[in-house]
N, C-alpha and C. Protein backbone atom coordinates (compact mmCIF):
# COMPACT_ATOMS: atom_id res chain seq x y z
N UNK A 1 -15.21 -14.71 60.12
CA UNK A 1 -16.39 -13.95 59.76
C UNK A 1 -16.85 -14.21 58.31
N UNK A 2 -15.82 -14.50 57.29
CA UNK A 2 -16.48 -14.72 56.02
C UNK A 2 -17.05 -16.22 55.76
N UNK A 3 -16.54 -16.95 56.53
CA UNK A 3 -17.28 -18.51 56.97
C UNK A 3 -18.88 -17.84 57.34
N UNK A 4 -18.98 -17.28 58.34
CA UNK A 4 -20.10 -16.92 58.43
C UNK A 4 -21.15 -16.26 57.39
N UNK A 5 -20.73 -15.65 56.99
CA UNK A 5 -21.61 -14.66 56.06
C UNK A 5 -21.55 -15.51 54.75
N UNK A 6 -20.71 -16.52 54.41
CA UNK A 6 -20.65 -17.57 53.23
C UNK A 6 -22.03 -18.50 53.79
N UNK A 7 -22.30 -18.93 54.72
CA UNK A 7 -23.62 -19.77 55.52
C UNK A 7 -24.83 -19.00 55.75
N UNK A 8 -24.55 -17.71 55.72
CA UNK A 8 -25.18 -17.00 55.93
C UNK A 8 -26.44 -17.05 55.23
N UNK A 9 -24.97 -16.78 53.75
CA UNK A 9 -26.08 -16.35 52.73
C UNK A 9 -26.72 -17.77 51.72
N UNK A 10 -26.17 -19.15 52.50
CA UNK A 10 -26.44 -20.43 51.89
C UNK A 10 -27.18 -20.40 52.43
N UNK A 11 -27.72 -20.61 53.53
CA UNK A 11 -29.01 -20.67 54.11
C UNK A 11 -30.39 -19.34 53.80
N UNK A 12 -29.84 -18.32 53.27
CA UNK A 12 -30.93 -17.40 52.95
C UNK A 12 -31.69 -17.97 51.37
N UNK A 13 -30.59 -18.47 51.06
CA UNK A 13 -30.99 -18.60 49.51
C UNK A 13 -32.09 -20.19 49.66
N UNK A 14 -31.62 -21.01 50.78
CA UNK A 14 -32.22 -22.05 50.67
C UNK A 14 -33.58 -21.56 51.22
N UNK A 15 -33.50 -20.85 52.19
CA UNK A 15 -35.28 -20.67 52.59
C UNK A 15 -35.92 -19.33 51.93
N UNK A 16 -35.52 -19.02 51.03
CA UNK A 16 -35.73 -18.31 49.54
C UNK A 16 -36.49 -19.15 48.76
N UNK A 17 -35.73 -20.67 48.29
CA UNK A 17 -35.95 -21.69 47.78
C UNK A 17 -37.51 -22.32 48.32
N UNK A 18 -37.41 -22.44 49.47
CA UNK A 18 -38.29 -23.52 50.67
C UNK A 18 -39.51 -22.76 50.42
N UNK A 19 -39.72 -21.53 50.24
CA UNK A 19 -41.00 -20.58 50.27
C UNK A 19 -41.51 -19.97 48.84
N UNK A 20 -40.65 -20.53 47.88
CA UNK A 20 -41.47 -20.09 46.49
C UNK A 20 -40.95 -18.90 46.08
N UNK A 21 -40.42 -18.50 47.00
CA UNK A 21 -40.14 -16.57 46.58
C UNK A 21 -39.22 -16.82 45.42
N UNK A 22 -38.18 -17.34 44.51
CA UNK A 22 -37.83 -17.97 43.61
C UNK A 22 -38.55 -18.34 42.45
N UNK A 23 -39.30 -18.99 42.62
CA UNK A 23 -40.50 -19.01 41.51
C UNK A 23 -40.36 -18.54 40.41
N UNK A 24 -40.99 -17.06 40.68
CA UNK A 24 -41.23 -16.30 39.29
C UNK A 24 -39.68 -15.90 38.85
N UNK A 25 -38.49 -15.65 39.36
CA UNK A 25 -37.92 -15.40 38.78
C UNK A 25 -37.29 -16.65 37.73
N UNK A 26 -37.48 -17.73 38.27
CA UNK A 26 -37.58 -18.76 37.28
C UNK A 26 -38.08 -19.28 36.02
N UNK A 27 -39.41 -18.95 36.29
CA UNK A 27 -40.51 -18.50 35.59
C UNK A 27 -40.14 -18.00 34.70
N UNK A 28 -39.66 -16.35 34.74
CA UNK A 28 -39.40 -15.30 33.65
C UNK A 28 -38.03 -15.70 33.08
N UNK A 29 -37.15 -16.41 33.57
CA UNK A 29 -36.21 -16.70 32.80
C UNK A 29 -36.68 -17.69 31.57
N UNK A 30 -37.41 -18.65 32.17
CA UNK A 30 -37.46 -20.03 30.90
C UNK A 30 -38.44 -19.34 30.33
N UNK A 31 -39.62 -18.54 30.54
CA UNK A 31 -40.61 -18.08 29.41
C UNK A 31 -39.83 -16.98 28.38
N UNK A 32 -38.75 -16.27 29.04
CA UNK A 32 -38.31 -15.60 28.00
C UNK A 32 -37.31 -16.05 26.90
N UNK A 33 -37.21 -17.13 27.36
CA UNK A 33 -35.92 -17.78 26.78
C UNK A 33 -36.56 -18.92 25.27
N UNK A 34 -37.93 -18.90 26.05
CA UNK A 34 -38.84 -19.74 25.32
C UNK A 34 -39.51 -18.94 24.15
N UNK A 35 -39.22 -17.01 24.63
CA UNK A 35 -40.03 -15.92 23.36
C UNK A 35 -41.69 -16.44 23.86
N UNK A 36 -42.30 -16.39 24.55
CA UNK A 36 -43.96 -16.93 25.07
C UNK A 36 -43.84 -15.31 25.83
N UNK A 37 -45.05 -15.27 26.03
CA UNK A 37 -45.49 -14.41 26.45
C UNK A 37 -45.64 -13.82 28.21
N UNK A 38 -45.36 -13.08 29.15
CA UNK A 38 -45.19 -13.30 30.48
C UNK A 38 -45.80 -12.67 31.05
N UNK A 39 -46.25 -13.36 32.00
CA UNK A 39 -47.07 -12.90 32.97
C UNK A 39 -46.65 -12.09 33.97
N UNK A 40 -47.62 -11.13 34.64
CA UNK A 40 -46.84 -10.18 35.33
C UNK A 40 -47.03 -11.05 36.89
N UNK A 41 -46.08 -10.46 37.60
CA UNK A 41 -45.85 -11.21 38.79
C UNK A 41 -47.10 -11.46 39.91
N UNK A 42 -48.22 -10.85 39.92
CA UNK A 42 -49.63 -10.88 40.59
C UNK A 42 -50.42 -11.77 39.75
N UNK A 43 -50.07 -11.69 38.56
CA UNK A 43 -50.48 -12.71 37.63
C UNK A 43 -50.37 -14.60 37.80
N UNK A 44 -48.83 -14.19 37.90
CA UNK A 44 -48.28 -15.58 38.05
C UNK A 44 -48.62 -16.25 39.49
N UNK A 45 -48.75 -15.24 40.71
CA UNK A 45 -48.63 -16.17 41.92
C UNK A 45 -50.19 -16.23 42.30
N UNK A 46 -51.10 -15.58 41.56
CA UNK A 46 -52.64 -15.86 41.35
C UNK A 46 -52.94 -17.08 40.95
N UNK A 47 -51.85 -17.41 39.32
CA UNK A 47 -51.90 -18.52 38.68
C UNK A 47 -51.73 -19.76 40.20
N UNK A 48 -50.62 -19.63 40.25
CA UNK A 48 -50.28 -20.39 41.13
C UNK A 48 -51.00 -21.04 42.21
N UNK A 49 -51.56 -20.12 42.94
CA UNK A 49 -52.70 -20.37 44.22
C UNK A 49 -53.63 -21.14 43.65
N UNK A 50 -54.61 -20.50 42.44
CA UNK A 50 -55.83 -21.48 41.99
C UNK A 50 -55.43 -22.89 41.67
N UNK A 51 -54.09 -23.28 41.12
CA UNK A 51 -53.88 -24.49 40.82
C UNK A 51 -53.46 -25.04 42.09
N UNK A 52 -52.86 -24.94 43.14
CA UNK A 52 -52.62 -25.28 44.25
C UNK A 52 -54.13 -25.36 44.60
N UNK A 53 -54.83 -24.57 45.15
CA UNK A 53 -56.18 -24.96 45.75
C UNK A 53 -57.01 -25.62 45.18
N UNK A 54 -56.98 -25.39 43.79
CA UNK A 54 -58.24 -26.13 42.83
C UNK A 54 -58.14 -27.47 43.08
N UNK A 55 -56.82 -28.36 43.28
CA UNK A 55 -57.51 -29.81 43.48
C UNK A 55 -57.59 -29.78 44.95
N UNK A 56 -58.65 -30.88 45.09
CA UNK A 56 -59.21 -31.32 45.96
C UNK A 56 -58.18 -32.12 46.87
N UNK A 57 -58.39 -32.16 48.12
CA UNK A 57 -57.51 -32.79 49.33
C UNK A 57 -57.81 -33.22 49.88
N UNK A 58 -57.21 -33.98 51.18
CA UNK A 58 -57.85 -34.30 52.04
C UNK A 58 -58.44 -34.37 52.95
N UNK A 59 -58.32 -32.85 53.25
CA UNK A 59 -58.41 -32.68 55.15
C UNK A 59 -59.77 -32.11 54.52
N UNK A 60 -60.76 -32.07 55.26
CA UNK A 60 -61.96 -31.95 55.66
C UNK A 60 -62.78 -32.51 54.49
């Protein structure tokens, strides 16, 4: 059972990873570490979206 719940929780953390949800806490570590100023978390994944969408692609 602790085999299990050891995979368990390797695989939660990886599709944690796979989906961004990770991110900001990343984020707030190196900006604080850096003394810069931080963005609040609606902030940051706002940031995020416009730069993801703003360039241009390919499909249509």
């Amino acid at each position: 059972m602790p085999l299990l719940n050891s995979l368990l929780g390797i695989v939660w953390q990886y599709l944690r990873e796979a989906c961004g949800e990770n991110d900001y806490e990343r984020y707030r570590a190196r900006t604080l570490e850096r003394g810069e100023n931080l963005l609040s978390q609606e902030a940051f994944f706002v940031e995020r979206l416009e730069l993801k969408y703003a360039r241009p692609n390919r499909c249509c």
